[in-house]
PDB file of N, CA and C in Angstrom:
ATOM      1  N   UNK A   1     142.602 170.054   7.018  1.00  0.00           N
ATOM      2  CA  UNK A   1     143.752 169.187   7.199  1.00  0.00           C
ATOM      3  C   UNK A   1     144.025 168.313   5.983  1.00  0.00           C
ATOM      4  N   UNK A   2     143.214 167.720   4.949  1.00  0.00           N
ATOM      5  CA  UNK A   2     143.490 167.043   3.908  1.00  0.00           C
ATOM      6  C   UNK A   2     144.267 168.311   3.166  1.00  0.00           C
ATOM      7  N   UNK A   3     144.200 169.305   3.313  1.00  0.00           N
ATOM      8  CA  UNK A   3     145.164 169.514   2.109  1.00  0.00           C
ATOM      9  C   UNK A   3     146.510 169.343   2.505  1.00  0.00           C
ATOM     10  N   UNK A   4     147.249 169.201   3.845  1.00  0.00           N
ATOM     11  CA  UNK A   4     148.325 169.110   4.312  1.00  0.00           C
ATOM     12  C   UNK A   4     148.629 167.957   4.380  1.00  0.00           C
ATOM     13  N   UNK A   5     149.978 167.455   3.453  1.00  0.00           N
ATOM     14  CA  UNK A   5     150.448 166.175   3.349  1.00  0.00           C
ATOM     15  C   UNK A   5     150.635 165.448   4.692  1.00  0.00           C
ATOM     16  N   UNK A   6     151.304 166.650   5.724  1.00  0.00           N
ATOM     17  CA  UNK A   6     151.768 165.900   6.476  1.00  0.00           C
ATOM     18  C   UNK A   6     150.519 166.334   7.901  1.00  0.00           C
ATOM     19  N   UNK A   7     150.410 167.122   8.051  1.00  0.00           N
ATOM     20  CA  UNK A   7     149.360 167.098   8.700  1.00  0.00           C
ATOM     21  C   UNK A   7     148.271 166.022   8.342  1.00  0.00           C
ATOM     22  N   UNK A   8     147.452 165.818   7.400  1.00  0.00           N
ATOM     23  CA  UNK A   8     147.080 164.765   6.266  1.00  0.00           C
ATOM     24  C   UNK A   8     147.411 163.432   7.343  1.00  0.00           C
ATOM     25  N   UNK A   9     149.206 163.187   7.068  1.00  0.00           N
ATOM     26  CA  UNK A   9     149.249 161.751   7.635  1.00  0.00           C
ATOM     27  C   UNK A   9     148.842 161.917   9.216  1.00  0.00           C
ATOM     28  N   UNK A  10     149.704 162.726   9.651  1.00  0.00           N
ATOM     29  CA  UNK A  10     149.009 162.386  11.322  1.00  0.00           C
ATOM     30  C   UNK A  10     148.235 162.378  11.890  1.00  0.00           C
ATOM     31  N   UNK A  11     147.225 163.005  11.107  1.00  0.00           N
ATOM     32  CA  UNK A  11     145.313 163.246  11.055  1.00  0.00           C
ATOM     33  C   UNK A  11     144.758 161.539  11.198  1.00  0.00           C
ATOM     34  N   UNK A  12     145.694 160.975   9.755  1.00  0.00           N
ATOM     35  CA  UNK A  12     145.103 159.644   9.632  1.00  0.00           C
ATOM     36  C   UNK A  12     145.480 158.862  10.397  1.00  0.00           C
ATOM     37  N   UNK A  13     146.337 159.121  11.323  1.00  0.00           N
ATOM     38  CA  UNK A  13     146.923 157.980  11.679  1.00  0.00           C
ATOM     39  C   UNK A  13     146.307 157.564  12.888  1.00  0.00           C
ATOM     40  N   UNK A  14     146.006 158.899  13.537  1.00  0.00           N
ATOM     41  CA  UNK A  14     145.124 159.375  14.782  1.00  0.00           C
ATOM     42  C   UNK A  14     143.721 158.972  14.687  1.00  0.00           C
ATOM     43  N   UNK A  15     143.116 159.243  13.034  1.00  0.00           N
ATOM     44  CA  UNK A  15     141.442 158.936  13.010  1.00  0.00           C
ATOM     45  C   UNK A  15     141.271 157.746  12.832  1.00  0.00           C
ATOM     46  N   UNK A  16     142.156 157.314  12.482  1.00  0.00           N
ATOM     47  CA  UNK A  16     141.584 155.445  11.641  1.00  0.00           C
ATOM     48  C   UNK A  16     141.453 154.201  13.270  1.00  0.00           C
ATOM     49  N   UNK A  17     142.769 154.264  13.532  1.00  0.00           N
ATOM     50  CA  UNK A  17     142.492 153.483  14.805  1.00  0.00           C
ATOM     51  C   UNK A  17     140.980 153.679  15.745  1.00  0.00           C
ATOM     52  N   UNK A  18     141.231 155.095  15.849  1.00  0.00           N
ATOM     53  CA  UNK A  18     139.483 155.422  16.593  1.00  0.00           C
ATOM     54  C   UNK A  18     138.481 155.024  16.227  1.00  0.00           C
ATOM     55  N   UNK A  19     138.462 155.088  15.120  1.00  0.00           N
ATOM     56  CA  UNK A  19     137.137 155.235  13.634  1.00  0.00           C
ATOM     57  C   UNK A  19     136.758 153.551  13.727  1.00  0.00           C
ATOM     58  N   UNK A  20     138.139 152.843  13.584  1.00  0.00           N
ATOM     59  CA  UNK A  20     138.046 151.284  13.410  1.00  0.00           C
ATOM     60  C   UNK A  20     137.110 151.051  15.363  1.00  0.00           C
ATOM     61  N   UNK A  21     138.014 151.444  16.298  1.00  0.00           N
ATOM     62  CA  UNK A  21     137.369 151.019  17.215  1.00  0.00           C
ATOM     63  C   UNK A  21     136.056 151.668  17.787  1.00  0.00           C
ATOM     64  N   UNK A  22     135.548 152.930  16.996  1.00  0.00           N
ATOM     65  CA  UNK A  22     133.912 153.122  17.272  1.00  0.00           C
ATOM     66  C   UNK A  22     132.990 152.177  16.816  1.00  0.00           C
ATOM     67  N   UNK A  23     133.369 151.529  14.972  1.00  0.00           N
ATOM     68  CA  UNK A  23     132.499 150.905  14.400  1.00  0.00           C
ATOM     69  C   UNK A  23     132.471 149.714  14.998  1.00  0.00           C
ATOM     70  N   UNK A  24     133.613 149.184  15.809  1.00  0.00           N
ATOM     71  CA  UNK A  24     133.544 147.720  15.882  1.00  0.00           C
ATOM     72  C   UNK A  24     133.167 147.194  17.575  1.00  0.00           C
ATOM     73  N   UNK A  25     133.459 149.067  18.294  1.00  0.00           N
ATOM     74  CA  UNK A  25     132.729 148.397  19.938  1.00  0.00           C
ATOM     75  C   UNK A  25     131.898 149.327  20.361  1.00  0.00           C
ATOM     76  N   UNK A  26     132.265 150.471  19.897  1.00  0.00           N
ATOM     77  CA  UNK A  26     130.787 151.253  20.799  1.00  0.00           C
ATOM     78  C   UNK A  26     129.460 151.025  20.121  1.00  0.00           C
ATOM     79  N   UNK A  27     128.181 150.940  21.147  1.00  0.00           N
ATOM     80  CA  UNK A  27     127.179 150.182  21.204  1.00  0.00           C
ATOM     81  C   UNK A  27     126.237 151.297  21.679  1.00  0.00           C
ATOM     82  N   UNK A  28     124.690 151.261  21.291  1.00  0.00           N
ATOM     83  CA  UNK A  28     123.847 152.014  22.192  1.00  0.00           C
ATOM     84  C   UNK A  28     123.531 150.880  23.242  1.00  0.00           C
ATOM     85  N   UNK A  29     122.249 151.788  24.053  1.00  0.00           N
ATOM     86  CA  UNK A  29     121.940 150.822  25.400  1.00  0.00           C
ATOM     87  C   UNK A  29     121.862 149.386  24.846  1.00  0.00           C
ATOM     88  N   UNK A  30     120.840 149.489  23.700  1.00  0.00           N
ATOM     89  CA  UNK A  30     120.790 148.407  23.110  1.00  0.00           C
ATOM     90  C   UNK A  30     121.256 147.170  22.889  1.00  0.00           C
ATOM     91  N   UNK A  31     122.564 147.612  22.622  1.00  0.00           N
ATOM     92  CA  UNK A  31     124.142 147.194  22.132  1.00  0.00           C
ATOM     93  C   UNK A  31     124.201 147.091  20.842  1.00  0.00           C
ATOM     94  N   UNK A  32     123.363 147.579  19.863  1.00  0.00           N
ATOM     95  CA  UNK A  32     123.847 147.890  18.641  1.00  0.00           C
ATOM     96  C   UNK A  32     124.547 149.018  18.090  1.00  0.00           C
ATOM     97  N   UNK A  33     125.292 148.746  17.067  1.00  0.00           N
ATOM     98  CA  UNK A  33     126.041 149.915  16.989  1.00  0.00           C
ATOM     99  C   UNK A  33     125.907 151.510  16.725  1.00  0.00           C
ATOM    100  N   UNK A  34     126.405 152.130  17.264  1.00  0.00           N
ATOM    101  CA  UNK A  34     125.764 153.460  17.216  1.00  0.00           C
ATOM    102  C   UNK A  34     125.214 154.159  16.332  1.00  0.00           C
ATOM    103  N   UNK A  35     126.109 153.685  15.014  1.00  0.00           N
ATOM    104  CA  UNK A  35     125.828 154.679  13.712  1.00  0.00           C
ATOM    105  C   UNK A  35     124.375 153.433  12.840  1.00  0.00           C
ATOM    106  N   UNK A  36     123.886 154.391  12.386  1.00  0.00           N
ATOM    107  CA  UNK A  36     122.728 153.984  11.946  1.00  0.00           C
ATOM    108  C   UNK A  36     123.312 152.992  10.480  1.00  0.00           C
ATOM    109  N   UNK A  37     124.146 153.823   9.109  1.00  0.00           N
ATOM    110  CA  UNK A  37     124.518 153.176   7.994  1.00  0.00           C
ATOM    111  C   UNK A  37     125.200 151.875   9.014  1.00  0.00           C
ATOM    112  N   UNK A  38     125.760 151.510   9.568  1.00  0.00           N
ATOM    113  CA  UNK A  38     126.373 150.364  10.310  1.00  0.00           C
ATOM    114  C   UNK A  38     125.215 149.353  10.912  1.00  0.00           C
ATOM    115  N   UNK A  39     124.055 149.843  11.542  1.00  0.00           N
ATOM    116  CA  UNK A  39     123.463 148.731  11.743  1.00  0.00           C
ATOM    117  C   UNK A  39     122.770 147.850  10.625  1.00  0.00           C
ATOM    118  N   UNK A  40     122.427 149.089   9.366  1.00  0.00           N
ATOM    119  CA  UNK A  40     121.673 148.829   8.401  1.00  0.00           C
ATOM    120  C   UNK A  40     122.364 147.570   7.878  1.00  0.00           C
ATOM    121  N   UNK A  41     124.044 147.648   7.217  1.00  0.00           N
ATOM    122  CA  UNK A  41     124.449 147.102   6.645  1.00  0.00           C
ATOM    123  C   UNK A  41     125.126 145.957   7.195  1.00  0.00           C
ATOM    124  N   UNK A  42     125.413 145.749   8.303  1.00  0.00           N
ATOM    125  CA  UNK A  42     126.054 144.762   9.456  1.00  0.00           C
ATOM    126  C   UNK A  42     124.592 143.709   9.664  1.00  0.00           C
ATOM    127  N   UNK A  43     123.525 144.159   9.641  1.00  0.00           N
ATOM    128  CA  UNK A  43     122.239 143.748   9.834  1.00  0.00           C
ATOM    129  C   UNK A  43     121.801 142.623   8.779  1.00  0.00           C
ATOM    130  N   UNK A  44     122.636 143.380   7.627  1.00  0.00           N
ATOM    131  CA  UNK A  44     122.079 142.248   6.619  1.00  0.00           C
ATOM    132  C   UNK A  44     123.217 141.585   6.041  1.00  0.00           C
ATOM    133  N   UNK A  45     124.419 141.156   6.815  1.00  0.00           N
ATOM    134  CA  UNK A  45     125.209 140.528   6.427  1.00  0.00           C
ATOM    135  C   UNK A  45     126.563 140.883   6.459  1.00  0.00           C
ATOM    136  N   UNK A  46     126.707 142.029   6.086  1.00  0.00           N
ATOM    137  CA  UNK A  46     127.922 142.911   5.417  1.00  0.00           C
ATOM    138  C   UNK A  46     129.011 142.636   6.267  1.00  0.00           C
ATOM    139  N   UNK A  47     130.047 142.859   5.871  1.00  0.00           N
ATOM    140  CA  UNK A  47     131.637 143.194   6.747  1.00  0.00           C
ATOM    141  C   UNK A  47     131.551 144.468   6.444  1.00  0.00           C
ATOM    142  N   UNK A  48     132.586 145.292   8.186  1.00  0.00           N
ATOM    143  CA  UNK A  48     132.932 146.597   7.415  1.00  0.00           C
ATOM    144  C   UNK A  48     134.804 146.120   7.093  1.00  0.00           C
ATOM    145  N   UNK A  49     134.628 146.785   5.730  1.00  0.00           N
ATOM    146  CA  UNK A  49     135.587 146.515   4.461  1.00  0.00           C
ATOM    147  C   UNK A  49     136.768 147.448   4.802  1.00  0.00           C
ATOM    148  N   UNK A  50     136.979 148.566   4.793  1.00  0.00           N
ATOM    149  CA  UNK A  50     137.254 149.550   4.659  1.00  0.00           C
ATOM    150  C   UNK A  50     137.064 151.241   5.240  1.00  0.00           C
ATOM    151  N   UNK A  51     138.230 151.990   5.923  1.00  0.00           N
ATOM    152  CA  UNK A  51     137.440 152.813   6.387  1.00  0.00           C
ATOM    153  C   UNK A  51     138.251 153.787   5.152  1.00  0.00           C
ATOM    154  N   UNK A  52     137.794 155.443   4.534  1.00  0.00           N
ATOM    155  CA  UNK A  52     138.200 156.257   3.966  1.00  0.00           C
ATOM    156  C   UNK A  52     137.932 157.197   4.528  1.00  0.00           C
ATOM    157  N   UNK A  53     139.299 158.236   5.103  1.00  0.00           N
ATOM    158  CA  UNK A  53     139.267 159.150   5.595  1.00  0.00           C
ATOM    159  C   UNK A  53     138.395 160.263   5.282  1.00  0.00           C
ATOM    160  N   UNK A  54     139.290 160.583   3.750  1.00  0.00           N
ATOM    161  CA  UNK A  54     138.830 161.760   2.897  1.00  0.00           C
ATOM    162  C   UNK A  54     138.171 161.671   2.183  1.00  0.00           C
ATOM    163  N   UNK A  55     136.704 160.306   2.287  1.00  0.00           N
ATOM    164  CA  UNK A  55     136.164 159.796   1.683  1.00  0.00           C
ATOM    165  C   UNK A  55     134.339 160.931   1.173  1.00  0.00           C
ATOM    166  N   UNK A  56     134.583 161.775   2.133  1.00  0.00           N
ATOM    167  CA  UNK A  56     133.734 162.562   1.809  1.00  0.00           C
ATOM    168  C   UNK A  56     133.800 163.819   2.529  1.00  0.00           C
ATOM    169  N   UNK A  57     133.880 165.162   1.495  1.00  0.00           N
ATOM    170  CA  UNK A  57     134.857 166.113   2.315  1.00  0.00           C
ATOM    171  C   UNK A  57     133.706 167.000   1.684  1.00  0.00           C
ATOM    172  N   UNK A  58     132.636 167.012   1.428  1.00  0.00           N
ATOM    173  CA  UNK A  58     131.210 167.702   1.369  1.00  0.00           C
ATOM    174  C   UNK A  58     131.201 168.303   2.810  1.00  0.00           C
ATOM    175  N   UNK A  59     130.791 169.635   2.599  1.00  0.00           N
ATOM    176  CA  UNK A  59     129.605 170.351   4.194  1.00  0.00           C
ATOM    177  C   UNK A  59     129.755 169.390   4.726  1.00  0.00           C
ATOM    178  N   UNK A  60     128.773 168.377   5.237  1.00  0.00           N
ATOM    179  CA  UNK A  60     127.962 167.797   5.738  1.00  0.00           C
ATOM    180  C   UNK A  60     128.884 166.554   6.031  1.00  0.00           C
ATOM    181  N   UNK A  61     129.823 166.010   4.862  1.00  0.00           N
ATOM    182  CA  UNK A  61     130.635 164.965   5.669  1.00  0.00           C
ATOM    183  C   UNK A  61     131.385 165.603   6.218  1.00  0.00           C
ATOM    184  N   UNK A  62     131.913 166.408   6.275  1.00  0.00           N
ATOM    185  CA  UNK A  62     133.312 166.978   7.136  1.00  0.00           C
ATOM    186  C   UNK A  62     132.522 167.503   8.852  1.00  0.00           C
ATOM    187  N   UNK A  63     130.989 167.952   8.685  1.00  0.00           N
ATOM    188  CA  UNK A  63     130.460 168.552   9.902  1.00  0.00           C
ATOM    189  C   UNK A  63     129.900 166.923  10.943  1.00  0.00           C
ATOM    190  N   UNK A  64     129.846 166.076   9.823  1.00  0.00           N
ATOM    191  CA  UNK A  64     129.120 164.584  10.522  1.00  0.00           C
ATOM    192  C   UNK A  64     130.111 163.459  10.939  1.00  0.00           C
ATOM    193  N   UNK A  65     131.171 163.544  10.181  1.00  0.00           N
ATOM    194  CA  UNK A  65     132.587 162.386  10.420  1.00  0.00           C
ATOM    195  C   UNK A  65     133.394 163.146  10.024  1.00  0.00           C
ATOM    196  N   UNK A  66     133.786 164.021   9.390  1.00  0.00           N
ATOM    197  CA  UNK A  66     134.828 164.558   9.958  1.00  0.00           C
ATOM    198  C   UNK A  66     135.770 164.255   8.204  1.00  0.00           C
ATOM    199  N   UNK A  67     134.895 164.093   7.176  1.00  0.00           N
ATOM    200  CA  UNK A  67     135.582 163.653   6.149  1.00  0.00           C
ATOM    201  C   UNK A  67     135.029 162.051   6.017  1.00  0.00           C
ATOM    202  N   UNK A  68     135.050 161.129   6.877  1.00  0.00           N
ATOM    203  CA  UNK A  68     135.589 159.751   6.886  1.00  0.00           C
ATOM    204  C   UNK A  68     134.341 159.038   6.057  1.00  0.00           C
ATOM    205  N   UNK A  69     134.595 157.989   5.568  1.00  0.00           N
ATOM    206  CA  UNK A  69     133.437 157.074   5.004  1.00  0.00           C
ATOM    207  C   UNK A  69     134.193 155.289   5.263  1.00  0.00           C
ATOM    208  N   UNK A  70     133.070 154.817   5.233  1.00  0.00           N
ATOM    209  CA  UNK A  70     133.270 153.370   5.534  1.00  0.00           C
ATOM    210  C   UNK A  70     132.766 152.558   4.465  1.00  0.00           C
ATOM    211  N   UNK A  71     133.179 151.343   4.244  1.00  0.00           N
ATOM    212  CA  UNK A  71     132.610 150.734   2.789  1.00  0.00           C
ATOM    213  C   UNK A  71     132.548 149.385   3.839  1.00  0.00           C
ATOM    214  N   UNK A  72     131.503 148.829   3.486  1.00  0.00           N
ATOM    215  CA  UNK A  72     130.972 147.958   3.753  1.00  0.00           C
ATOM    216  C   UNK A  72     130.990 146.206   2.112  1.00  0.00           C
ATOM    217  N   UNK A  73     131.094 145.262   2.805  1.00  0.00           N
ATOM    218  CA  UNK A  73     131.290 144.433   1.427  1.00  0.00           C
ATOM    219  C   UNK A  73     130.216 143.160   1.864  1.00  0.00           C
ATOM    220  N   UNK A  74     129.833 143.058   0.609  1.00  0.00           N
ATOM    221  CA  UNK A  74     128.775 142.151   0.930  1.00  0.00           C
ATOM    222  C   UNK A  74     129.002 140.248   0.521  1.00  0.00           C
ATOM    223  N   UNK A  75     129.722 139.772   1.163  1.00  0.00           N
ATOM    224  CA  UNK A  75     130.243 137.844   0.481  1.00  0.00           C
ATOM    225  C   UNK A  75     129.439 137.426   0.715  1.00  0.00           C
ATOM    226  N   UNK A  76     128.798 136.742  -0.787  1.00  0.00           N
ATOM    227  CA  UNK A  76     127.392 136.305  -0.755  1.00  0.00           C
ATOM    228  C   UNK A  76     127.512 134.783   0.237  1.00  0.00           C
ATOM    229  N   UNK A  77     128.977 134.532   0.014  1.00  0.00           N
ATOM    230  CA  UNK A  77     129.089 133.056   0.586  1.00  0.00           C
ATOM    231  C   UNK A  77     129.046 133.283   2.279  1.00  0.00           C
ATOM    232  N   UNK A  78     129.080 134.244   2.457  1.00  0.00           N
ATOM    233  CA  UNK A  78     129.179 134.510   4.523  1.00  0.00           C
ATOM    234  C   UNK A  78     128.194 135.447   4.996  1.00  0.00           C
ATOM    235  N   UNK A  79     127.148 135.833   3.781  1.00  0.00           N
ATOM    236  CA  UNK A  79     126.090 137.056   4.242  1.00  0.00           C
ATOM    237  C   UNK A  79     125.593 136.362   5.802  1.00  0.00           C
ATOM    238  N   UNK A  80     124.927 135.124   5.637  1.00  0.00           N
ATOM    239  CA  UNK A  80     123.905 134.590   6.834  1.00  0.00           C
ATOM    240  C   UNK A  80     124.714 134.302   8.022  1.00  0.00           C
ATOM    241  N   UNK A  81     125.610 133.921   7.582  1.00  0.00           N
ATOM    242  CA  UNK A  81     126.939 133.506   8.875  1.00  0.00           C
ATOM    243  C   UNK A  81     126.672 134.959   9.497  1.00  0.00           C
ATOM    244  N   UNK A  82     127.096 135.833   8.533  1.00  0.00           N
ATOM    245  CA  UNK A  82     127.698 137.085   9.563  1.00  0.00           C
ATOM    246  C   UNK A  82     126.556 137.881  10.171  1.00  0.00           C
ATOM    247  N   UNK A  83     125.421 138.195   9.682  1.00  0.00           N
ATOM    248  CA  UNK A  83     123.933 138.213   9.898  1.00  0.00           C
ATOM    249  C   UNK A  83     123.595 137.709  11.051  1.00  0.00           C
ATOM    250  N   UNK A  84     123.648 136.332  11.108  1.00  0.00           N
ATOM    251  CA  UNK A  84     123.487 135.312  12.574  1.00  0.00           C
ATOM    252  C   UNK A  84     124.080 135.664  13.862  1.00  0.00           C
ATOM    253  N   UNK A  85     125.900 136.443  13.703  1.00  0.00           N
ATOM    254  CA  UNK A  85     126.335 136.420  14.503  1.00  0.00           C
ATOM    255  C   UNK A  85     126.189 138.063  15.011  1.00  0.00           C
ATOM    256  N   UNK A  86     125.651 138.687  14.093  1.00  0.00           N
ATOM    257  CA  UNK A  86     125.467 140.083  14.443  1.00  0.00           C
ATOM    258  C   UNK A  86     123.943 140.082  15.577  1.00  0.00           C
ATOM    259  N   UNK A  87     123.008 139.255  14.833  1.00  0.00           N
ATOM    260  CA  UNK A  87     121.728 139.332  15.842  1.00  0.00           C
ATOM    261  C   UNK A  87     121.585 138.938  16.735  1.00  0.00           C
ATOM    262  N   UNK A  88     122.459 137.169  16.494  1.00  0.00           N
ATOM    263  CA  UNK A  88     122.363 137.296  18.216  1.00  0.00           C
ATOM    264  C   UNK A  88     123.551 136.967  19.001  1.00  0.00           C
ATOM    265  N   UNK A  89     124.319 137.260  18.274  1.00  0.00           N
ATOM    266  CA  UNK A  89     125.544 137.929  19.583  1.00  0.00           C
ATOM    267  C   UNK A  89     126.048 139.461  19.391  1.00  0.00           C
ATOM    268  N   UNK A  90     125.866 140.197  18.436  1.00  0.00           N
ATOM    269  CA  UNK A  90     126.054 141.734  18.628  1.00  0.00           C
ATOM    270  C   UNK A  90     127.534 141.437  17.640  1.00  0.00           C
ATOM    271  N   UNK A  91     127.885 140.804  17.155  1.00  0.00           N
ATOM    272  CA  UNK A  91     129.092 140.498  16.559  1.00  0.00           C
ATOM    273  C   UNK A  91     129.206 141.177  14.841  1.00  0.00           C
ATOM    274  N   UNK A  92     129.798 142.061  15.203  1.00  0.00           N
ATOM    275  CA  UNK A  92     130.582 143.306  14.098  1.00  0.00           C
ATOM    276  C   UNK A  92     131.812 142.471  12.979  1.00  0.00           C
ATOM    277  N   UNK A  93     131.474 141.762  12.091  1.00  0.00           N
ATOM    278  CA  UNK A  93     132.341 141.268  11.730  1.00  0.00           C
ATOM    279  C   UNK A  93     132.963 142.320  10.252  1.00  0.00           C
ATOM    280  N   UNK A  94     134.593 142.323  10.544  1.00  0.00           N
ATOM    281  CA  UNK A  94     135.056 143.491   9.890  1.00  0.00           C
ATOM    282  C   UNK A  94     136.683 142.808   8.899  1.00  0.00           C
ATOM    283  N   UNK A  95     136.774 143.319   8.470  1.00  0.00           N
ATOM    284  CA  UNK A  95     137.989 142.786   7.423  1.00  0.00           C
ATOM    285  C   UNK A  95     139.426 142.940   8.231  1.00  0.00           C
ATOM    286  N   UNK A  96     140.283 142.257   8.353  1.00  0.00           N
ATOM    287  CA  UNK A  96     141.665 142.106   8.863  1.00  0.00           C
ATOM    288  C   UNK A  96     142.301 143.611   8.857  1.00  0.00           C
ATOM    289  N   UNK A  97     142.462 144.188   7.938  1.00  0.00           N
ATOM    290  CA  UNK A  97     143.354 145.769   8.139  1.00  0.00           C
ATOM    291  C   UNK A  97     142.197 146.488   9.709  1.00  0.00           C
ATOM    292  N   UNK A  98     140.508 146.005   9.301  1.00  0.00           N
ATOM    293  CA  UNK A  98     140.147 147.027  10.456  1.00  0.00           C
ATOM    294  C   UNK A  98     140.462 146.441  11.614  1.00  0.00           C
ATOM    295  N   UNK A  99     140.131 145.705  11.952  1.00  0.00           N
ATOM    296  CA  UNK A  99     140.178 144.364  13.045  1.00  0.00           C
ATOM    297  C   UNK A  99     141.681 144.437  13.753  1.00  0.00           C
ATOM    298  N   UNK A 100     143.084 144.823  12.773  1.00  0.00           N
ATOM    299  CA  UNK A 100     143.827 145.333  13.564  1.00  0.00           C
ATOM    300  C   UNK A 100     144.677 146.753  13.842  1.00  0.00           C
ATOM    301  N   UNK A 101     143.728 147.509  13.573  1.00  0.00           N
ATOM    302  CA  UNK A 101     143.416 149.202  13.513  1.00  0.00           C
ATOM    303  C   UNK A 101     143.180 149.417  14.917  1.00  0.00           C
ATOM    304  N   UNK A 102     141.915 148.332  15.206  1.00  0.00           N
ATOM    305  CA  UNK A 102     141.624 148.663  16.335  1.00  0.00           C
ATOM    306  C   UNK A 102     141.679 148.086  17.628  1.00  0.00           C
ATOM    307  N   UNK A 103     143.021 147.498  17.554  1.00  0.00           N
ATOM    308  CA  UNK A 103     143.395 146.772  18.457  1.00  0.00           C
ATOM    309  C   UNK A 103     143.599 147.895  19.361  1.00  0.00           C
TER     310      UNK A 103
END
């Protein structure tokens, strides 16, 4: 589908909203988040930044997400804030474009 412009857009338009609302509510029993790179980096502070569709279109990304990659950003000035609110309230803190993706 990335090579089709327009197929392309309606692909994205369809994956991103989802994509935004897996990273930011689905949970194991636990209630942490499902994907492993997400707890790692949410764990130690991070926002997720950014999602990229066609961000990795290798075997293995296209058989595991489907293409998609997520960028994560690290503000040294809000690492512990966001850290704090991830451990102990489960709180996914994510940048404004994702936050309303996945409304």
């Amino acid at each position: 589908w990335q090579g089709d412009k327009v197929l392309s857009a309606e692909a994205r338009s369809l994956m991103e909203p989802l994509a935004a609302g897996y990273f930011l509510r689905e949970k194991r029993s636990d209630g942490q988040p499902i994907d492993p790179v997400a707890r790692f980096h949410l764990g130690n502070g991070a926002i997720l930044e950014r999602l990229n569709p066609a961000g990795n279109l290798s075997a293995r990304g296209l058989d595991e997400a489907l293409g998609l990659m997520v960028n994560y950003r690290y503000d040294l000035n809000k690492v512990e804030e966001n850290h704090e609110a991830y451990v102990n309230d489960g709180v996914v803190t994510a940048s404004k474009p994702i936050s309303d993706l996945a409304k």
